[in-house]
N, C-alpha and C. Protein backbone atom coordinates (compact mmCIF):
# COMPACT_ATOMS: atom_id res chain seq x y z
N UNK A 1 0.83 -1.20 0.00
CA UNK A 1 0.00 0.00 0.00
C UNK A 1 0.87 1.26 0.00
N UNK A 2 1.89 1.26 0.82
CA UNK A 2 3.06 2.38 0.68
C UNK A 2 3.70 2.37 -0.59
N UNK A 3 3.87 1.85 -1.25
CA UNK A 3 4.44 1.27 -2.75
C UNK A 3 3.32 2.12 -3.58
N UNK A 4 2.02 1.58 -3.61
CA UNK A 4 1.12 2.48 -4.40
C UNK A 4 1.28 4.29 -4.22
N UNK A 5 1.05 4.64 -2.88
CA UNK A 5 0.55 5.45 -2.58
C UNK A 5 2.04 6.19 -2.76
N UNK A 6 2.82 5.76 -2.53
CA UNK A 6 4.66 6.49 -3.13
C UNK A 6 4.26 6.55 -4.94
N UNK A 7 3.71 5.48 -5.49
CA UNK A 7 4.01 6.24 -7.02
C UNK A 7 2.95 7.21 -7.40
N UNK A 8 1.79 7.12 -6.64
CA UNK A 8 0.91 7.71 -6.65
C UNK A 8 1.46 9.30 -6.23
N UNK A 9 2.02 9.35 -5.70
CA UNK A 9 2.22 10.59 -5.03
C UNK A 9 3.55 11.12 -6.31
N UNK A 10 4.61 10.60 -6.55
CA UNK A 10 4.98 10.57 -7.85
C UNK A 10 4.33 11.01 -9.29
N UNK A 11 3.15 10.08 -9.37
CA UNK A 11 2.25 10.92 -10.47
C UNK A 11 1.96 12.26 -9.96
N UNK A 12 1.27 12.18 -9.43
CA UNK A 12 0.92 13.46 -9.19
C UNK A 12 1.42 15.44 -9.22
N UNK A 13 3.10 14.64 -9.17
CA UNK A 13 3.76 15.87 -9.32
C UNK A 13 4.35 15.67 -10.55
N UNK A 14 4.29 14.26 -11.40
CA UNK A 14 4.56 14.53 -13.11
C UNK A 14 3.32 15.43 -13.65
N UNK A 15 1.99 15.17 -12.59
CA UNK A 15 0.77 15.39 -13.67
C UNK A 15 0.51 16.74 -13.23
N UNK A 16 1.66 17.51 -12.51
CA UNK A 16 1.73 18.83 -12.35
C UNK A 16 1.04 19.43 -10.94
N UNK A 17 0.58 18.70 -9.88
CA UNK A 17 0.55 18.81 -8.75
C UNK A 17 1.88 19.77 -8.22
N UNK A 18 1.68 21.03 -7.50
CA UNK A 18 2.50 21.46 -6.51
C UNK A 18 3.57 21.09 -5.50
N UNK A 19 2.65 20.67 -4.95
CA UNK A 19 3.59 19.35 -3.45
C UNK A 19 2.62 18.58 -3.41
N UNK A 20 2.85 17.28 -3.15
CA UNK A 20 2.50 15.97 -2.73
C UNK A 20 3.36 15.05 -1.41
N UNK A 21 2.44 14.52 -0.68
CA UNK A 21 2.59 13.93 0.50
C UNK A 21 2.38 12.60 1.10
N UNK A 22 2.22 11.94 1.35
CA UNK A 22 1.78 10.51 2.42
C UNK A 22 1.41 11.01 3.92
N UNK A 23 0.65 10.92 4.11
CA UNK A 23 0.10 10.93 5.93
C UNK A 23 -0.35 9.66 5.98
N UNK A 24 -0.73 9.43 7.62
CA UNK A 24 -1.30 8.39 8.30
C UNK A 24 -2.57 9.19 8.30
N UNK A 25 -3.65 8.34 8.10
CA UNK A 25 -5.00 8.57 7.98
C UNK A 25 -5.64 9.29 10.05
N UNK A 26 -4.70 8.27 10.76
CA UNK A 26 -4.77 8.92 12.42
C UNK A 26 -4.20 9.60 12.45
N UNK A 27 -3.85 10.84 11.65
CA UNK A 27 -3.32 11.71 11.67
C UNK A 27 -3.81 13.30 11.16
N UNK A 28 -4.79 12.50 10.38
CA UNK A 28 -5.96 13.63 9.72
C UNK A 28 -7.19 14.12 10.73
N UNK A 29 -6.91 15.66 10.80
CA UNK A 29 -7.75 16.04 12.21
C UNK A 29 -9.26 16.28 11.19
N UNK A 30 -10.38 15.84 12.05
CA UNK A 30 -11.87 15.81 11.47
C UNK A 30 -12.75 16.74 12.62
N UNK A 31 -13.65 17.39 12.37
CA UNK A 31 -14.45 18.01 12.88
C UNK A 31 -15.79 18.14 12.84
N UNK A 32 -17.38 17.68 13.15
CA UNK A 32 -18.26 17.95 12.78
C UNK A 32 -18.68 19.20 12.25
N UNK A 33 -17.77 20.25 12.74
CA UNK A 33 -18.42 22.13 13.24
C UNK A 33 -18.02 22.49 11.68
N UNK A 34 -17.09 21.61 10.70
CA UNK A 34 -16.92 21.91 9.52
C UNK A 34 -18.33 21.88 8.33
N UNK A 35 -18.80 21.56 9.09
CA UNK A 35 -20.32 21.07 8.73
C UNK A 35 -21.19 22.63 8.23
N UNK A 36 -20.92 23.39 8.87
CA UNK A 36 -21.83 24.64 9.21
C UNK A 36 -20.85 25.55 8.64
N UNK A 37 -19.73 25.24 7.66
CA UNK A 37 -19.08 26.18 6.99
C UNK A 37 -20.24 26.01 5.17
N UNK A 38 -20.20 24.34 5.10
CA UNK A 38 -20.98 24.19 4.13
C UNK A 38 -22.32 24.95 4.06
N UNK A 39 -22.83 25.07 5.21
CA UNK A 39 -24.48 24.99 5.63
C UNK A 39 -24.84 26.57 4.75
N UNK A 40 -23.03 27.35 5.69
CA UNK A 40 -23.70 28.62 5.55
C UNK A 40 -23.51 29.07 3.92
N UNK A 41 -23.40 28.05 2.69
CA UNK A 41 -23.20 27.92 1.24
C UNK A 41 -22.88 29.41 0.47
N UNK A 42 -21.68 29.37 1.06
CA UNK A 42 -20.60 30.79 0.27
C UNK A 42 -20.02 30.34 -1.02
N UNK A 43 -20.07 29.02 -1.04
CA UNK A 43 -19.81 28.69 -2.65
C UNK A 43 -20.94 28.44 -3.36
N UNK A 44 -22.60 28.50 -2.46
CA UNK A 44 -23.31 28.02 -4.06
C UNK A 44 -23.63 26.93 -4.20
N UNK A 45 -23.25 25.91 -3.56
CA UNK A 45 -23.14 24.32 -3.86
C UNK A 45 -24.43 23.64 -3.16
N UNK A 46 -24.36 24.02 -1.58
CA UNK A 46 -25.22 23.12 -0.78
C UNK A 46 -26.49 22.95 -1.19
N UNK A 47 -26.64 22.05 -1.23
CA UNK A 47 -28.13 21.31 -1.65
C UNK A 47 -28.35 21.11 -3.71
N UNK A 48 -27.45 21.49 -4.09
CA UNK A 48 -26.91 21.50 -5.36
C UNK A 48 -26.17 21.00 -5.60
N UNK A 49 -25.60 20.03 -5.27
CA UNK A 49 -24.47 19.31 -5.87
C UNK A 49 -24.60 17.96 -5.32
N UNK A 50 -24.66 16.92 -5.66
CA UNK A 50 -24.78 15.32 -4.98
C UNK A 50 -23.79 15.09 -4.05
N UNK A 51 -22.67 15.32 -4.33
CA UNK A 51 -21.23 15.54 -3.50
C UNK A 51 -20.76 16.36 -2.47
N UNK A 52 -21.96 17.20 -2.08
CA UNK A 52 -22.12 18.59 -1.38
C UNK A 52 -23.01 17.80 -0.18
N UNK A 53 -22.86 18.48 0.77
CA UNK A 53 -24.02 18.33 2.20
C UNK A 53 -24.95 19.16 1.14
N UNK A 54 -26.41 18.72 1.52
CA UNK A 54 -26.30 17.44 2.54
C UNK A 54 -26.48 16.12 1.99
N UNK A 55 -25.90 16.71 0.28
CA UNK A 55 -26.56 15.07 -0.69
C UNK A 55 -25.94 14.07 0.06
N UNK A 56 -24.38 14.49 0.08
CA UNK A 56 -23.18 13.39 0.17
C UNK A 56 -23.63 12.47 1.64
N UNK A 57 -24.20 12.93 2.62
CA UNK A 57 -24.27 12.23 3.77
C UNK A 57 -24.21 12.87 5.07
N UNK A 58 -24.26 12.20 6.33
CA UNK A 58 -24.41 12.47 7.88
C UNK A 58 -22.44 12.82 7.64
N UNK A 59 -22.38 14.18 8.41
CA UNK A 59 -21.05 14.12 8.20
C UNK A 59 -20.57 13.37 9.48
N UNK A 60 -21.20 12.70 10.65
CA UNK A 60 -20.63 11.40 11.44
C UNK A 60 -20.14 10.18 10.80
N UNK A 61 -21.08 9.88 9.84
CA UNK A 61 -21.05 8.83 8.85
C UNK A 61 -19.58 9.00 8.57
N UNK A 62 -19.45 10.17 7.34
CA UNK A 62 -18.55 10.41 6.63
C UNK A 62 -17.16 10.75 7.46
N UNK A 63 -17.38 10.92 8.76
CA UNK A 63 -15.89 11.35 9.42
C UNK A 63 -15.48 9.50 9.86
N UNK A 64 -16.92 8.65 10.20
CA UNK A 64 -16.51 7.46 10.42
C UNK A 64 -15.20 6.64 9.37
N UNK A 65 -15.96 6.73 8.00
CA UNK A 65 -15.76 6.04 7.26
C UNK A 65 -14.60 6.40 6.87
N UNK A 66 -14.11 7.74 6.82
CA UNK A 66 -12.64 8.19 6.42
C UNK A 66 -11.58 8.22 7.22
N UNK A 67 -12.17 7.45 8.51
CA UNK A 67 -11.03 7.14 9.80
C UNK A 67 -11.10 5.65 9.25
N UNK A 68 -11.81 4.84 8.61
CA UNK A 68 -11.41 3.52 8.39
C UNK A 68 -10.20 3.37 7.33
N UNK A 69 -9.61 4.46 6.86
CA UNK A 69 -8.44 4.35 5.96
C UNK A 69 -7.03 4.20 6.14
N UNK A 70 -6.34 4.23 6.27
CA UNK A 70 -4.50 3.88 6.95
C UNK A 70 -4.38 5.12 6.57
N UNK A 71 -3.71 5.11 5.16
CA UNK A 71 -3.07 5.66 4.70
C UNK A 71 -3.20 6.98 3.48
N UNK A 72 -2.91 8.01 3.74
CA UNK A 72 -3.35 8.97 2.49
C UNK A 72 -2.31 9.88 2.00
N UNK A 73 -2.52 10.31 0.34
CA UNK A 73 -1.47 11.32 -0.44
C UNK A 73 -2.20 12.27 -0.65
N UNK A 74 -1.83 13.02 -0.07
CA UNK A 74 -2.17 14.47 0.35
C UNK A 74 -1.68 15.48 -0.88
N UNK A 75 -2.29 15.94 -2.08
CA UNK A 75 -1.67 16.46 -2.83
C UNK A 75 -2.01 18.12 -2.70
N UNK A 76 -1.28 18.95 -3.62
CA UNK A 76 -2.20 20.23 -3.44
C UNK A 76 -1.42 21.27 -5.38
N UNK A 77 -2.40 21.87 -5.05
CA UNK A 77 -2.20 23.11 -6.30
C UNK A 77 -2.39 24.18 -5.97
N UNK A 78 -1.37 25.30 -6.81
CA UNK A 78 -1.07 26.80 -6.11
C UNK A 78 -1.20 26.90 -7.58
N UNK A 79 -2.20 28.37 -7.47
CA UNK A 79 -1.88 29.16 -9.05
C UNK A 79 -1.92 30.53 -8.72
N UNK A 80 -1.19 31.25 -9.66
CA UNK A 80 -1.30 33.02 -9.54
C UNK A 80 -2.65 33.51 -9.96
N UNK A 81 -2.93 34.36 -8.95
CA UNK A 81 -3.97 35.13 -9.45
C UNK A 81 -3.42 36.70 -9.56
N UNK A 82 -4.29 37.11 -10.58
CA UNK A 82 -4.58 38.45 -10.58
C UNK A 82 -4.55 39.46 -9.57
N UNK A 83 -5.22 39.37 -8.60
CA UNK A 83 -5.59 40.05 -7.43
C UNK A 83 -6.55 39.03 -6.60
N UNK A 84 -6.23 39.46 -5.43
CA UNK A 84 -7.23 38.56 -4.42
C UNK A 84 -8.56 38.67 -4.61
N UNK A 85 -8.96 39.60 -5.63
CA UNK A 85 -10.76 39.61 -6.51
C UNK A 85 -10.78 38.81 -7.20
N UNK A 86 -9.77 37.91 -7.55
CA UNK A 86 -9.55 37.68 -9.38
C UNK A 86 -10.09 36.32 -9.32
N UNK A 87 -11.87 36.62 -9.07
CA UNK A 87 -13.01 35.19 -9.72
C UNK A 87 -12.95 34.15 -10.57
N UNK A 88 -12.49 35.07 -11.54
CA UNK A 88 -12.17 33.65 -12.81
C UNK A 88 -10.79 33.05 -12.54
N UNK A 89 -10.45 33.63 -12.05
CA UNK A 89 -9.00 32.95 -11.95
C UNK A 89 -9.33 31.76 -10.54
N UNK A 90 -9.57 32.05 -9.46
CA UNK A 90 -9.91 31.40 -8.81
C UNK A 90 -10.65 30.08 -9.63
N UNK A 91 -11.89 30.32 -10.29
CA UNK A 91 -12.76 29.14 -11.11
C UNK A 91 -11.47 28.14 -12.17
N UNK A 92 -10.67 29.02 -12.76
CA UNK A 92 -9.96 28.16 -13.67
C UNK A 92 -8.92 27.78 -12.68
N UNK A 93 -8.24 28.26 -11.58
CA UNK A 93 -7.58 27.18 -11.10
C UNK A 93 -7.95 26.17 -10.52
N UNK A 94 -9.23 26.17 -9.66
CA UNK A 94 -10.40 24.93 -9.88
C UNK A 94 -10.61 23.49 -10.36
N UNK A 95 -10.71 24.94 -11.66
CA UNK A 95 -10.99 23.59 -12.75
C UNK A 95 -9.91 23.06 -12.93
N UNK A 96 -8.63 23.41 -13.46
CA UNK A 96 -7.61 22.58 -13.79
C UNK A 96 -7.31 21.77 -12.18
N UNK A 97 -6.97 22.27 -11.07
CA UNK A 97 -6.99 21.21 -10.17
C UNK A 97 -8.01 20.07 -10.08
N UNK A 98 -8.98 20.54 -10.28
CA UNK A 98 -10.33 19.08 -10.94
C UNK A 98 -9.78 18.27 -11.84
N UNK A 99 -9.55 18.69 -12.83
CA UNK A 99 -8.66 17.96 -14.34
C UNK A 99 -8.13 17.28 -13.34
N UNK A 100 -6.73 17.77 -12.60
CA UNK A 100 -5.48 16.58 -11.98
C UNK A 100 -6.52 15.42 -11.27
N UNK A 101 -6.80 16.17 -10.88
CA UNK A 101 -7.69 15.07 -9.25
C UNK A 101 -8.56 14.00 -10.40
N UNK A 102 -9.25 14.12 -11.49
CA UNK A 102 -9.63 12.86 -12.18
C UNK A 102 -8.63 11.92 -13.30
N UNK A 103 -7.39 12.83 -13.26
CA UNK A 103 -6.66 12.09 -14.20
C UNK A 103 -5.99 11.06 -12.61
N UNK A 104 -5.51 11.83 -11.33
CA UNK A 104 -4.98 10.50 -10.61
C UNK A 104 -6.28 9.73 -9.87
N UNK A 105 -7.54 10.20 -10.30
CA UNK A 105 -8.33 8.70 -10.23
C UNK A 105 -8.05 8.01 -11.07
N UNK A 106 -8.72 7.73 -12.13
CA UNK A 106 -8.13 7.65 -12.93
C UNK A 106 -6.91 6.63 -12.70
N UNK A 107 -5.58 6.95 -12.54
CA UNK A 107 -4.46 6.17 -12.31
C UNK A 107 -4.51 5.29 -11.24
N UNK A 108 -5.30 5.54 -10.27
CA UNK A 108 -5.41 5.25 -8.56
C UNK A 108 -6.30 4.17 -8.97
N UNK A 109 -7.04 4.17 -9.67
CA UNK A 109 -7.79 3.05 -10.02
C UNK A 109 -7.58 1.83 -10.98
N UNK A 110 -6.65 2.28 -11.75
CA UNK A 110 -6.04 1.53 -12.45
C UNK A 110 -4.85 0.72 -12.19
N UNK A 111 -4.49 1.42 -10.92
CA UNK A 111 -3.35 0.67 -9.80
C UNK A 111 -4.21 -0.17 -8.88
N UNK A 112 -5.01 -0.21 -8.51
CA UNK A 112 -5.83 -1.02 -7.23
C UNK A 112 -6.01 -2.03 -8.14
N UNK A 113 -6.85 -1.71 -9.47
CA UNK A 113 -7.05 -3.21 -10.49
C UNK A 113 -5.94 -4.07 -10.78
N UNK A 114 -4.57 -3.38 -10.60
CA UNK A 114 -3.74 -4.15 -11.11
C UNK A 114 -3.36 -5.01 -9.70
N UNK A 115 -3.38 -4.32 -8.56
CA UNK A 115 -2.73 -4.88 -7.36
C UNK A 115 -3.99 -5.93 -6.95
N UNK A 116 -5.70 -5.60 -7.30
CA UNK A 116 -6.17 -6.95 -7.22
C UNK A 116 -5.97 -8.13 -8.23
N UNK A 117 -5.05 -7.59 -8.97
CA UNK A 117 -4.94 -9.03 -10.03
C UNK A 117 -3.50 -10.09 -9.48
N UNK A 118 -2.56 -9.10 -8.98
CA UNK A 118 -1.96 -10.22 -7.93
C UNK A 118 -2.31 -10.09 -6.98
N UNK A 119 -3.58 -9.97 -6.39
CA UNK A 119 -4.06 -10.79 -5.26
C UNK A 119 -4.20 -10.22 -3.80
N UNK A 120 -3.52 -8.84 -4.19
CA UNK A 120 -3.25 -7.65 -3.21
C UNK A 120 -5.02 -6.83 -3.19
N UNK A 121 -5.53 -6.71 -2.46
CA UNK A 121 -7.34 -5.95 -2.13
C UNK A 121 -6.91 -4.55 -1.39
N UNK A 122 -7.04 -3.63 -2.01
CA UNK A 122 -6.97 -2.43 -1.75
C UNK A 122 -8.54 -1.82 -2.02
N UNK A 123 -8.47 -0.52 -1.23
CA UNK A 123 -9.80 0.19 -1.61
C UNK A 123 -9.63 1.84 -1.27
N UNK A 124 -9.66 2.42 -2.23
CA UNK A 124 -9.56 3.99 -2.26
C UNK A 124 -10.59 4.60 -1.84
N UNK A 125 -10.54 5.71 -1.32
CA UNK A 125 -11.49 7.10 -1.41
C UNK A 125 -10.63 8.35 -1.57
N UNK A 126 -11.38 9.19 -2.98
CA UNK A 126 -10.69 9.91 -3.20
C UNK A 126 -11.24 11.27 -3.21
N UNK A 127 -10.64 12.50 -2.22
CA UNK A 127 -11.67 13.47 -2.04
C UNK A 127 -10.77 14.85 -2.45
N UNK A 128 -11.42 15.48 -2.81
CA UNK A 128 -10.92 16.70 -3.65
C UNK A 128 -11.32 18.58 -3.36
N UNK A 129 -10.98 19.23 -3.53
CA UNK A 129 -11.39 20.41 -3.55
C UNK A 129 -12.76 20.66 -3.60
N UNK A 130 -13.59 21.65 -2.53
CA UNK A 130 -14.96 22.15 -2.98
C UNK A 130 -15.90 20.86 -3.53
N UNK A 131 -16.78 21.29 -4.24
CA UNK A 131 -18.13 20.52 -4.80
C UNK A 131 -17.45 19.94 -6.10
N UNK A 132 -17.64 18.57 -6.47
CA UNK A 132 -17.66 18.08 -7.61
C UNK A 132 -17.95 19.25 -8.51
N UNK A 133 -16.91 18.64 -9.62
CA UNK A 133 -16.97 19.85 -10.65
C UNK A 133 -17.09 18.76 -12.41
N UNK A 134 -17.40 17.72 -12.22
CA UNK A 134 -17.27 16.77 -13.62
C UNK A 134 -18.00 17.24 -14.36
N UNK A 135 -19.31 17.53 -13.95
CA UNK A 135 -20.12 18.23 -14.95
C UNK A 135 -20.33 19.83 -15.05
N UNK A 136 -20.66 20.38 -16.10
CA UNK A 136 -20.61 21.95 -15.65
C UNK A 136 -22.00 22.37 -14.85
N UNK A 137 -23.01 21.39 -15.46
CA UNK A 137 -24.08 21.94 -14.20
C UNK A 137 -24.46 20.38 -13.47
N UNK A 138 -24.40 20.71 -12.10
CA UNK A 138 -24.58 18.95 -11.39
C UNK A 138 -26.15 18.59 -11.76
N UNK A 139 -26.52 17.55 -12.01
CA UNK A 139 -27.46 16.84 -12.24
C UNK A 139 -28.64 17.04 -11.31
N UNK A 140 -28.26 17.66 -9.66
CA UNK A 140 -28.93 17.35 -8.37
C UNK A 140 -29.74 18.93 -8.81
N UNK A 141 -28.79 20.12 -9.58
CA UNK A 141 -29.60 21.21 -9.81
C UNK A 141 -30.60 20.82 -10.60
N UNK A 142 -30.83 20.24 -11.78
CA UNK A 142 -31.31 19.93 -12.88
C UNK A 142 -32.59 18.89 -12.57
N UNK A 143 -32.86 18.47 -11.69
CA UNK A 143 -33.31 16.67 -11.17
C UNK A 143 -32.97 15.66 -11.80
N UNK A 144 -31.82 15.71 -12.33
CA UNK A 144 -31.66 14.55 -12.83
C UNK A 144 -30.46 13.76 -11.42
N UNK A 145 -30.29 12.48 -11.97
CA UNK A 145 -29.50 11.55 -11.25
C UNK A 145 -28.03 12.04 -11.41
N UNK A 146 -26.69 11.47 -10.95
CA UNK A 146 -25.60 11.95 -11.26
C UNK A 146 -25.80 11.50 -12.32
N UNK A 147 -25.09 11.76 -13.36
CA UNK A 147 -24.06 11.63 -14.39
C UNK A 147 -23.25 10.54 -14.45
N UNK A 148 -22.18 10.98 -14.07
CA UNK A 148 -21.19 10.20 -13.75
C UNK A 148 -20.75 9.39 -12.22
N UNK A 149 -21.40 8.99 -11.74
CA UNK A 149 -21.23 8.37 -10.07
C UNK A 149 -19.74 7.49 -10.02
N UNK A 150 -19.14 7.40 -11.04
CA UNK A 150 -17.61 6.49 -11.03
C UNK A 150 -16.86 7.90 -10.88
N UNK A 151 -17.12 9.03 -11.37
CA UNK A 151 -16.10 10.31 -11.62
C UNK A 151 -16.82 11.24 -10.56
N UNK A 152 -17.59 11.26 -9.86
CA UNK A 152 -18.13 12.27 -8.85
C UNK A 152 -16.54 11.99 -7.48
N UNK A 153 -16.41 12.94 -6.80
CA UNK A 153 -15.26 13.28 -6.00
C UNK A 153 -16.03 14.04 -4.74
N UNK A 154 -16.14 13.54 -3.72
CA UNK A 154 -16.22 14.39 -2.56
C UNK A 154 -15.51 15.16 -2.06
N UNK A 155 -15.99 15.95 -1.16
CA UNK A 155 -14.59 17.17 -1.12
C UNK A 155 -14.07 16.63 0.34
N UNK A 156 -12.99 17.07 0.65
CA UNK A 156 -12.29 17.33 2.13
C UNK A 156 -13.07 17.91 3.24
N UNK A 157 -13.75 18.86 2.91
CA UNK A 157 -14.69 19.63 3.82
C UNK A 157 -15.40 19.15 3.98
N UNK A 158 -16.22 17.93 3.36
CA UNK A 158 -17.80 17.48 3.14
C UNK A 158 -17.74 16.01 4.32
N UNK A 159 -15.59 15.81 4.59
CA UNK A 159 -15.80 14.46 4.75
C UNK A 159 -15.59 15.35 6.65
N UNK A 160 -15.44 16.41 6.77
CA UNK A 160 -14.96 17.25 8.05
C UNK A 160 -13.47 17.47 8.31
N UNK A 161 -13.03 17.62 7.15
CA UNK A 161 -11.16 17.38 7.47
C UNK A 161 -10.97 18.60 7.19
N UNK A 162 -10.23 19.16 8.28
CA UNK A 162 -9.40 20.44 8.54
C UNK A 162 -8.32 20.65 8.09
N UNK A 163 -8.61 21.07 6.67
CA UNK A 163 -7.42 21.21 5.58
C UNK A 163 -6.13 22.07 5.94
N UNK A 164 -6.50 22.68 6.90
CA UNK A 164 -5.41 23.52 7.22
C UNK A 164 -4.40 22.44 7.94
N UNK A 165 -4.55 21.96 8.80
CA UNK A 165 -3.96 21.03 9.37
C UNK A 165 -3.28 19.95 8.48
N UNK A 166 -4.29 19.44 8.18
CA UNK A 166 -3.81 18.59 6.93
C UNK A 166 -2.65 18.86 5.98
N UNK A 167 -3.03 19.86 5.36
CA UNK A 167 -1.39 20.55 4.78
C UNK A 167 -0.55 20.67 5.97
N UNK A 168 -0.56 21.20 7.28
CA UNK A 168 0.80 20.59 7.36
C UNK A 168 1.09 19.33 8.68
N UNK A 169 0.42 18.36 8.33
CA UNK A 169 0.33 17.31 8.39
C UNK A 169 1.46 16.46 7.35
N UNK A 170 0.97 16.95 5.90
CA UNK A 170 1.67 16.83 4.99
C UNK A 170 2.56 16.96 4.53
N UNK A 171 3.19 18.58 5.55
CA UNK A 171 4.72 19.62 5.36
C UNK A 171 4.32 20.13 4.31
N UNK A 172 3.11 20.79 4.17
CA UNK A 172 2.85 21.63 3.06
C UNK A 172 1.92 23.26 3.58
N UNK A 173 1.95 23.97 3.04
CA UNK A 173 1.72 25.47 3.46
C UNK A 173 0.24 25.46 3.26
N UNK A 174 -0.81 25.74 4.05
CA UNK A 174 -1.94 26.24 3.78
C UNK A 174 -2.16 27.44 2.28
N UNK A 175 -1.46 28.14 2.85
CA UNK A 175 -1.30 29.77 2.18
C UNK A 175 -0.64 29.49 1.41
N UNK A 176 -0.54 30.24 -0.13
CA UNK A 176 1.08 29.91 -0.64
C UNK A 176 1.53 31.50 -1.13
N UNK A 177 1.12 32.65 -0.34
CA UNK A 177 1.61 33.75 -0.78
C UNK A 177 0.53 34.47 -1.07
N UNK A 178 0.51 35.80 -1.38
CA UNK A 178 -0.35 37.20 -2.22
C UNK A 178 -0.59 36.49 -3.43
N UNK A 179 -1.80 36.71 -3.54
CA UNK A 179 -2.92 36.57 -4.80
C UNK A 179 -2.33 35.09 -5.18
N UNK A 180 -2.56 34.58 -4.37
CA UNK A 180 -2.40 32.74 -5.24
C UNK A 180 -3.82 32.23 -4.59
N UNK A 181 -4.02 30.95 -5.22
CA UNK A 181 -5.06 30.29 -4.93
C UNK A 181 -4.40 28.85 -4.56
N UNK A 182 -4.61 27.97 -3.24
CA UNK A 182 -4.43 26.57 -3.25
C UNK A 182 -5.24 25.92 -3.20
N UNK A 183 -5.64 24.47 -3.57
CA UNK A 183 -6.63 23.88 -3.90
C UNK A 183 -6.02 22.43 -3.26
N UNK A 184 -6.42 21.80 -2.34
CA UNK A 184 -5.74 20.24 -2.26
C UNK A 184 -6.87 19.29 -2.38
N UNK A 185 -6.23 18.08 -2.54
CA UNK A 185 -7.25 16.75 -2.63
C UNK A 185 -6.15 16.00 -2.10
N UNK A 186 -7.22 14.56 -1.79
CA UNK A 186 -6.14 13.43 -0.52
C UNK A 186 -7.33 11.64 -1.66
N UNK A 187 -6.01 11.11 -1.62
CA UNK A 187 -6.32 9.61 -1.82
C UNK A 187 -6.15 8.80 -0.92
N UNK A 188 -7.10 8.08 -0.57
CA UNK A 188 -7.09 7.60 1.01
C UNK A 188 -6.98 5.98 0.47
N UNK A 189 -6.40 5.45 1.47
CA UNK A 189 -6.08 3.46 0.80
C UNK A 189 -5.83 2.61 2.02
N UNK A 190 -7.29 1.55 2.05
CA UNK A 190 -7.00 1.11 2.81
C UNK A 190 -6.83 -0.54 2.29
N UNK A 191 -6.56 -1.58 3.38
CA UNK A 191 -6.35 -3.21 2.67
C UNK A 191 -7.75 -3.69 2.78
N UNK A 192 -8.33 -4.44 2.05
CA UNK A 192 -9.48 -4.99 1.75
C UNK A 192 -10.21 -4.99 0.93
């Protein structure tokens, strides 16, 4: 599992990731009270997005289930902005951190298939920046069903993980300077 999650963390900075990391999953601080950052929906998302509170779940549930993991690669992305106004810039660094985060599913999944074919049972969860972004409008606005439920990504916040910590958990900077934007996501792997 350290073997995966080392090349994994490897991709990630070929596929243009910032810094990348390994933590111990008992090491990732969780909070319910992160709950009521969503609630108070400064991004727009809540109740709009499947991947968003309160589609995604009880965030007890979700703090349970993401303590059942060992091990996680903690990645992150820094881009320049314009000015600390600079909206679109914020949205397109976003998006391209979205891009990374489904190309190393994507890979993360294509490594677990290979490690169950010799015989090795691994199982990922892979959670990412903000609200799923696969589609440009989520399905949950629209009434329709997801879309894509293999490519939907929960976020860090949704699962109660205190990203600040987490980066430096990781030895990585919350902040990365005047007018930048960081964006992280974590691949979580456990045996079974």
């Amino acid at each position: 599992m350290k073997d995966l999650l080392g090349r994994l963390q490897e991709q990630a900075l070929a596929l243009g990731a910032y810094k990348a990391g390994v933590v111990k999953v008992a090491d990732i601080s969780v909070d319910a009270s992160f709950r009521s950052l969503c609630e108070a929906n400064s991004c727009g998302n809540y109740g709009k997005n499947y991947m968003c509170p309160p589609d995604i779940g009880d965030i007890g549930e979700l703090m349970a289930e993401l303590k059942t993991y060992e091990l996680a690669m903690v990645y992150q992305t820094v881009e320049k902005l314009e000015d600390s106004y600079d909206f679109e810039g914020m949205m397109d660094a976003g998006k391209k951190h979205n891009d990374l985060a489904q190309k190393l599913r994507e890979w993360a999944n294509a490594a677990v298939e290979e490690a169950l074919g010799q015989g090795d049972r691994m199982q990922i969860l892979h959670l990412g920046a903000g609200g799923c972004r696969v589609c440009p409008v989520c399905g949950r606005r629209t009434g329709e069903p997801c879309r894509f439920p293999e490519k939907a990504i929960g976020s860090l916040e949704a699962y109660g993980v205190n990203v600040s910590l987490l980066a430096e958990a990781a030895g990585m900077r919350y902040i990365n300077g005047q007018d930048t934007v960081t964006y992280f996501g974590a691949i979580l792997c456990r045996k079974g």
